[in-house]
PDB file of N, CA and C in Angstrom:
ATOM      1  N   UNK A   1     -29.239   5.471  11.212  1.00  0.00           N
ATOM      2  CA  UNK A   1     -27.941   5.555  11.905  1.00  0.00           C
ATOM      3  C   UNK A   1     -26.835   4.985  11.012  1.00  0.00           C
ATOM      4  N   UNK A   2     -27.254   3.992  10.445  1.00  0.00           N
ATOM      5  CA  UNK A   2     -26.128   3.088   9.561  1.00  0.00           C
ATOM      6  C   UNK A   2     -25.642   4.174   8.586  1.00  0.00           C
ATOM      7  N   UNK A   3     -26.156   4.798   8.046  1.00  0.00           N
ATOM      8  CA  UNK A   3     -25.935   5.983   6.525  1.00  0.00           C
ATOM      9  C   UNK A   3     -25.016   6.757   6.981  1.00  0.00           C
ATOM     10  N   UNK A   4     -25.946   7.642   8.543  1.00  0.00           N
ATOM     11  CA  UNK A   4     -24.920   8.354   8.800  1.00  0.00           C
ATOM     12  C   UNK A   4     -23.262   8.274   9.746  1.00  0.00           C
ATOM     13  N   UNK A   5     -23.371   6.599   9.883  1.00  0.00           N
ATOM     14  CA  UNK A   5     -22.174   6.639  10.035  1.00  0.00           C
ATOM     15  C   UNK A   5     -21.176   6.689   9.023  1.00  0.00           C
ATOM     16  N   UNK A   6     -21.620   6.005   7.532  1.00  0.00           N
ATOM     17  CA  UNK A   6     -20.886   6.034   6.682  1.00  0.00           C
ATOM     18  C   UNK A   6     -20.315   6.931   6.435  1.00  0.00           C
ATOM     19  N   UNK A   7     -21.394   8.251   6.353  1.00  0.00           N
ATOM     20  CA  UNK A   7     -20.609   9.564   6.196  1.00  0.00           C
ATOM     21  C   UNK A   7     -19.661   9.787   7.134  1.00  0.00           C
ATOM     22  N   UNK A   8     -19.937   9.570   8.311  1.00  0.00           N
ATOM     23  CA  UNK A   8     -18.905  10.129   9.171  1.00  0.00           C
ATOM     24  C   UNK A   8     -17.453   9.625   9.253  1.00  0.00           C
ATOM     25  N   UNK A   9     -17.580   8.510   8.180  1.00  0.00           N
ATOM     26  CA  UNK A   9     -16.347   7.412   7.745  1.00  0.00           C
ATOM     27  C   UNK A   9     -16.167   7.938   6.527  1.00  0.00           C
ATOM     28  N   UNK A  10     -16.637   8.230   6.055  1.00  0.00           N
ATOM     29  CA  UNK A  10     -16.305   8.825   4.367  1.00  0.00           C
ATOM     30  C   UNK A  10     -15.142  10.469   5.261  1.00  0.00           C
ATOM     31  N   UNK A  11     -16.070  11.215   6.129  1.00  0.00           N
ATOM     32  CA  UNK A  11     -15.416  12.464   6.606  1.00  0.00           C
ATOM     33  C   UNK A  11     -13.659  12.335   6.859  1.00  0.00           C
ATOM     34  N   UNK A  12     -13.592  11.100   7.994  1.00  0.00           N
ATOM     35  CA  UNK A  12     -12.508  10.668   8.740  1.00  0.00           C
ATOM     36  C   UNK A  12     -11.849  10.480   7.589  1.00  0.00           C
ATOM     37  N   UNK A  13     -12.285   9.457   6.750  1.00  0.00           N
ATOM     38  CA  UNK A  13     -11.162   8.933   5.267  1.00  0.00           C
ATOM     39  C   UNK A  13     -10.150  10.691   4.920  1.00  0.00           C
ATOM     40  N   UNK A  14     -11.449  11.362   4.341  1.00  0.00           N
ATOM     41  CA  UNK A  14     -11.090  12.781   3.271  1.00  0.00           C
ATOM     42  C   UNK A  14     -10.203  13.587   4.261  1.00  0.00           C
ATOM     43  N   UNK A  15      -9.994  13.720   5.791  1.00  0.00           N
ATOM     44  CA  UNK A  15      -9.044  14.107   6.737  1.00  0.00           C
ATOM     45  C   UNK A  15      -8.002  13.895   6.372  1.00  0.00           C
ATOM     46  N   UNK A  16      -7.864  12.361   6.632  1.00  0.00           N
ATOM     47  CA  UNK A  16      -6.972  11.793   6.436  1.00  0.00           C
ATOM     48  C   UNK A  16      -5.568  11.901   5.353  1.00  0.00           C
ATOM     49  N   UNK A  17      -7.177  11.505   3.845  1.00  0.00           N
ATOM     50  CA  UNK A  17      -5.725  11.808   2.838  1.00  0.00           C
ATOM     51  C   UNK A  17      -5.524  13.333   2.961  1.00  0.00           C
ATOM     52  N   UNK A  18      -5.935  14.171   3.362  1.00  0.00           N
ATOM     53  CA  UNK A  18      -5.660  15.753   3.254  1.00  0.00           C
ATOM     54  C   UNK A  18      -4.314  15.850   4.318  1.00  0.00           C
ATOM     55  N   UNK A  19      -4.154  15.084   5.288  1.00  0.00           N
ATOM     56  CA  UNK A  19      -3.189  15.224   6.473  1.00  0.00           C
ATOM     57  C   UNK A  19      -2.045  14.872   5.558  1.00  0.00           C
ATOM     58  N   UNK A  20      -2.071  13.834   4.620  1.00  0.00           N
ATOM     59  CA  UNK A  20      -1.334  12.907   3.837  1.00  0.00           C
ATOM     60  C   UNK A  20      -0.644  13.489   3.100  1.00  0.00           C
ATOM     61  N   UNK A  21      -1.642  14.618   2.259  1.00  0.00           N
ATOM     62  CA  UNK A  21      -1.168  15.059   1.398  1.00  0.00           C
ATOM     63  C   UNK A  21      -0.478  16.946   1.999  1.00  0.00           C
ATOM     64  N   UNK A  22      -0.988  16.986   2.600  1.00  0.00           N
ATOM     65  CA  UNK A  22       0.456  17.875   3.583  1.00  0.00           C
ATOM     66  C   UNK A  22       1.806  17.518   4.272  1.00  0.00           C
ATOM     67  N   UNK A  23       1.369  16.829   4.758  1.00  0.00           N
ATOM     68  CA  UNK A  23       2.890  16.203   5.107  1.00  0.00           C
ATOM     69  C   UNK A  23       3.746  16.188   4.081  1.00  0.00           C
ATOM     70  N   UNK A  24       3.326  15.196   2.695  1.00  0.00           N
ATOM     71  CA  UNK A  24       4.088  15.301   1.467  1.00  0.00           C
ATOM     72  C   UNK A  24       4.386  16.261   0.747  1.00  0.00           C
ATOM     73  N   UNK A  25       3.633  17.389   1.203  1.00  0.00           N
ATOM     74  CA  UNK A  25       4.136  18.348   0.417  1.00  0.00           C
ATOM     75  C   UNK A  25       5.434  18.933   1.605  1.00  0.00           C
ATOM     76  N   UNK A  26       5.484  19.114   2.907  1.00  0.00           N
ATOM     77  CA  UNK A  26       6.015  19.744   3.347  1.00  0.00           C
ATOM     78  C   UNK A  26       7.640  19.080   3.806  1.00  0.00           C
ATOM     79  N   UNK A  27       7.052  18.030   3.105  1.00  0.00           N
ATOM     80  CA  UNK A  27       9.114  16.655   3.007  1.00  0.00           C
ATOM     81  C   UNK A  27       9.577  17.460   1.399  1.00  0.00           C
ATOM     82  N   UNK A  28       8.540  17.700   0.318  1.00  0.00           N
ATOM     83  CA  UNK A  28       9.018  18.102  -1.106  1.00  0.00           C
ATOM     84  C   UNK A  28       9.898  19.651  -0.687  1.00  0.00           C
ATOM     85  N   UNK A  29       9.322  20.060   0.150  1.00  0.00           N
ATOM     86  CA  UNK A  29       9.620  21.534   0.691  1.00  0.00           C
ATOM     87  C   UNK A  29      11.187  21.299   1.280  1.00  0.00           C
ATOM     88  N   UNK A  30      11.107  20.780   2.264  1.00  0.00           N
ATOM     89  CA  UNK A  30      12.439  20.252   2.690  1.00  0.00           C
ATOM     90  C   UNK A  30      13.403  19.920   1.185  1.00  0.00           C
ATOM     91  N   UNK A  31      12.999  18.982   1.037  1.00  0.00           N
ATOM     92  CA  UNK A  31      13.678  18.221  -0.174  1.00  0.00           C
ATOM     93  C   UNK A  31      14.582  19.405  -1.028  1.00  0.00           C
ATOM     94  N   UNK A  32      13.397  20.417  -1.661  1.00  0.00           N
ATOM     95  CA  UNK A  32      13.628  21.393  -2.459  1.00  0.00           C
ATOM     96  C   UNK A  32      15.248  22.251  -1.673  1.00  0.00           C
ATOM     97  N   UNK A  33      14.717  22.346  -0.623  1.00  0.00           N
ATOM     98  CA  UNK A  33      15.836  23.807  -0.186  1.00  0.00           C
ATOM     99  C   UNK A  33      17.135  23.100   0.024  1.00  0.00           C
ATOM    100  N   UNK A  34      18.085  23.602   0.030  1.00  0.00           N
ATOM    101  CA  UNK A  34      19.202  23.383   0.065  1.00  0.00           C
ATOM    102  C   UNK A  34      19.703  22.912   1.514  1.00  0.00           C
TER     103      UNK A  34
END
């Protein structure tokens, strides 16, 4: 059980920065346009 929670904490982490790294792209997007 212990292992596979890790993974399931490793999963939540890699969400995460992926949410992270959309958002930031979609403020650069803003940013960009006039």
């Amino acid at each position: 059980q212990g292992a596979r929670w890790g993974e399931e904490e490793e999963q939540q982490q890699e969400q995460e920065q992926q949410e992270q790294e959309q958002q930031e792209q979609q403020q650069q997007k803003k940013r960009n346009s006039p």
